[in-house]
Protein backbone atom coordinates (compact mmCIF):
# COMPACT_ATOMS: atom_id res chain seq x y z
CA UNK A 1 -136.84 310.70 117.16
CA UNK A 2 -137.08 307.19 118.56
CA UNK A 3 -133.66 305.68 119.63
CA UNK A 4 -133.88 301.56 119.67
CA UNK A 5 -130.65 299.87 121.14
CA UNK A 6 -128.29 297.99 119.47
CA UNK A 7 -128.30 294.41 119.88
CA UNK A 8 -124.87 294.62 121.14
CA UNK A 9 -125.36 297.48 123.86
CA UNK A 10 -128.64 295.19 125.61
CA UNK A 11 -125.81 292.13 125.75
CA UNK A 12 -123.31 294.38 127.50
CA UNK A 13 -125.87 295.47 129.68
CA UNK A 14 -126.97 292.21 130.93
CA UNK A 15 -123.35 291.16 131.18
CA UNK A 16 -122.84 293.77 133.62
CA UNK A 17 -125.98 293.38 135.47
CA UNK A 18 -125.37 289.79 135.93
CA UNK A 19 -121.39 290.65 137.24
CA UNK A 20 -123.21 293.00 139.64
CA UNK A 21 -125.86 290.40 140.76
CA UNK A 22 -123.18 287.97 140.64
CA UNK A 23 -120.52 290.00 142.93
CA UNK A 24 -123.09 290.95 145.35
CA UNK A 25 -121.96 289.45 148.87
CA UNK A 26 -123.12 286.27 150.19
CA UNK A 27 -125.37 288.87 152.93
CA UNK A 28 -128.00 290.06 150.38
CA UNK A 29 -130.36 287.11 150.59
CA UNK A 30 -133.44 286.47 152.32
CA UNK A 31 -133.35 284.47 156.15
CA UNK A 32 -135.67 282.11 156.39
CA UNK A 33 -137.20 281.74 159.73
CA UNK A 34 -135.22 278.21 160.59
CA UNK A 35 -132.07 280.01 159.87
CA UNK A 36 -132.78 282.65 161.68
CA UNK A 37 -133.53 280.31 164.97
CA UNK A 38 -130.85 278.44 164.01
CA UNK A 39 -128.13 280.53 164.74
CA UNK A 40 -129.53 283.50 167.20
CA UNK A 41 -130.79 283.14 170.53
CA UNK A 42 -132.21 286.43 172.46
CA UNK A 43 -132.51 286.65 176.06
CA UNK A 44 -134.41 290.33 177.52
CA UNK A 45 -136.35 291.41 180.33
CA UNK A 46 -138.42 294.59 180.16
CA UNK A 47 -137.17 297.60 181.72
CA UNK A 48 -138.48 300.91 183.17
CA UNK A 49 -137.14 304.06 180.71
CA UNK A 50 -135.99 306.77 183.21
CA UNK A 51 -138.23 309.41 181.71
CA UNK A 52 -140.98 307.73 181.57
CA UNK A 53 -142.53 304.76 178.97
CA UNK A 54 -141.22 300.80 179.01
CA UNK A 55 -138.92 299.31 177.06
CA UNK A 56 -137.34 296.09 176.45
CA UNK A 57 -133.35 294.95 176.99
CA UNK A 58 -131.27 292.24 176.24
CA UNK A 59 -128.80 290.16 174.33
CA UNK A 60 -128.73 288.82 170.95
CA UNK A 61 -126.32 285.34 171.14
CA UNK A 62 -125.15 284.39 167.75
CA UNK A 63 -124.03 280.94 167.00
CA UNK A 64 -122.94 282.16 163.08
CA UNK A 65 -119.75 281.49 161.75
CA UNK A 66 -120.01 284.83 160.43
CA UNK A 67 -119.44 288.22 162.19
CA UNK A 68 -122.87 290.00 161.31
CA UNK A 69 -124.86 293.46 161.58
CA UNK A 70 -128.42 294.93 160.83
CA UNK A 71 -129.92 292.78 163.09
CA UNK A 72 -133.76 293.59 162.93
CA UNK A 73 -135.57 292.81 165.94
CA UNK A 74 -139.42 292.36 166.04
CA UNK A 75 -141.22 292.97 169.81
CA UNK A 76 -144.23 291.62 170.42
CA UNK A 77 -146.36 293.63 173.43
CA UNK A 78 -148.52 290.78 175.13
CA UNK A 79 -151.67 290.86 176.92
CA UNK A 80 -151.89 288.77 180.48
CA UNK A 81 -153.99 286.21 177.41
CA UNK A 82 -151.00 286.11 175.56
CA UNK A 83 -152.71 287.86 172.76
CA UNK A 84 -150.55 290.45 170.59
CA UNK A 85 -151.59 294.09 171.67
CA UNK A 86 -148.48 296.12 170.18
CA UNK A 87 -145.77 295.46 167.62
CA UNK A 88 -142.60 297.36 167.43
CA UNK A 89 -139.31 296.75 165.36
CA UNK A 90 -136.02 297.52 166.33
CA UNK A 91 -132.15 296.75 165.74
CA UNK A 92 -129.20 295.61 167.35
CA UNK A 93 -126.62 298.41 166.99
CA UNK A 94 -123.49 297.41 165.33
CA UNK A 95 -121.89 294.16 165.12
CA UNK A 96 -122.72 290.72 166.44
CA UNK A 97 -119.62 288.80 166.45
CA UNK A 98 -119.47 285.32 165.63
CA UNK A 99 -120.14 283.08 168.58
CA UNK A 100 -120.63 286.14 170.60
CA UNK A 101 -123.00 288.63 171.99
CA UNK A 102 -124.59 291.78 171.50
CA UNK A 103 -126.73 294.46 173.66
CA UNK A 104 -129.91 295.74 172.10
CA UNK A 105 -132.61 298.20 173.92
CA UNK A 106 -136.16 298.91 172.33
CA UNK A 107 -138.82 300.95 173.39
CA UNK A 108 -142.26 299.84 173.39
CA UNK A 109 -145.36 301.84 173.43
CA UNK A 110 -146.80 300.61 176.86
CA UNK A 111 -146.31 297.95 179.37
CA UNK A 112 -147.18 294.53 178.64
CA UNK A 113 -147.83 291.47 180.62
CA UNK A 114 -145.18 289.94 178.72
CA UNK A 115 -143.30 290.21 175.05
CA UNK A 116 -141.68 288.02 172.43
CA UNK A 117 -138.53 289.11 170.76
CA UNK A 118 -137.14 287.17 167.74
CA UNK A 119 -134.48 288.43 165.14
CA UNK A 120 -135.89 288.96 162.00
CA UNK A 121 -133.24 289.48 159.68
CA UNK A 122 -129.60 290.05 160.04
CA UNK A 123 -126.43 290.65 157.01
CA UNK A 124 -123.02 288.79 156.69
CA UNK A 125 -120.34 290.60 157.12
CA UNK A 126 -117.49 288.52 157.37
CA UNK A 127 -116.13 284.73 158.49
CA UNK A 128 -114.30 284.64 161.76
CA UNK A 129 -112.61 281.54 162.71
């Protein structure tokens, strides 16, 4: 038995799809790599993990309007060159408020001569005046 939909039930259903899409928040879109340097500014220094291994520390500064989490972090492992050796990804735990700061600590798979962290992505959560 084949079961066709009603011309009426595919109209509801892309009503409510397009309430959903529509009601998502302001957060679920994509940050385009001027954004992203536009409002976030990282400062870290590597540091020595106590058991062993490298890792690198710092802050995230946000300049947003809005208070914001799931920051992704990508860390670049450099070479003495300059050249990309290693790649790791990491996050900012919990909350960056607006105009404020937040701690962030990622391990890296071995010691470079240098690294490059930039924010990646981030979510609104909500405006603070």
């Amino acid at each position: 038995m084949t079961i066709v939909p009603r011309p009426h039930s595919l109209a509801a259903l892309a009503f409510a799809l397009l309430v959903v899409i529509g009601s998502l928040p302001p957060s679920v879109h994509a940050q385009s790599t001027a954004e992203v340097e536009r409002y976030f500014k990282v400062e870290w220094e590597p540091d020595a993990v106590p058991r062993g291994g490298w890792a690198v520390q710092g802050y995230v500064t946000s300049s947003h309007s809005y208070r914001v989490n799931g920051v992704r972090l990508q860390v670049e492992v450099l070479d003495s060159a300059g050249d990309v050796q290693d790649r790791v990804f990491g996050w900012v735990p919990g909350d960056v408020p607006a105009g404020g700061r937040a701690y962030f600590f990622v391990s890296v798979p071995k010691r470079g001569a240098s690294y490059r962290v930039k924010v990646l992505s981030f979510f609104l959560v909500s405006r603070e005046s």
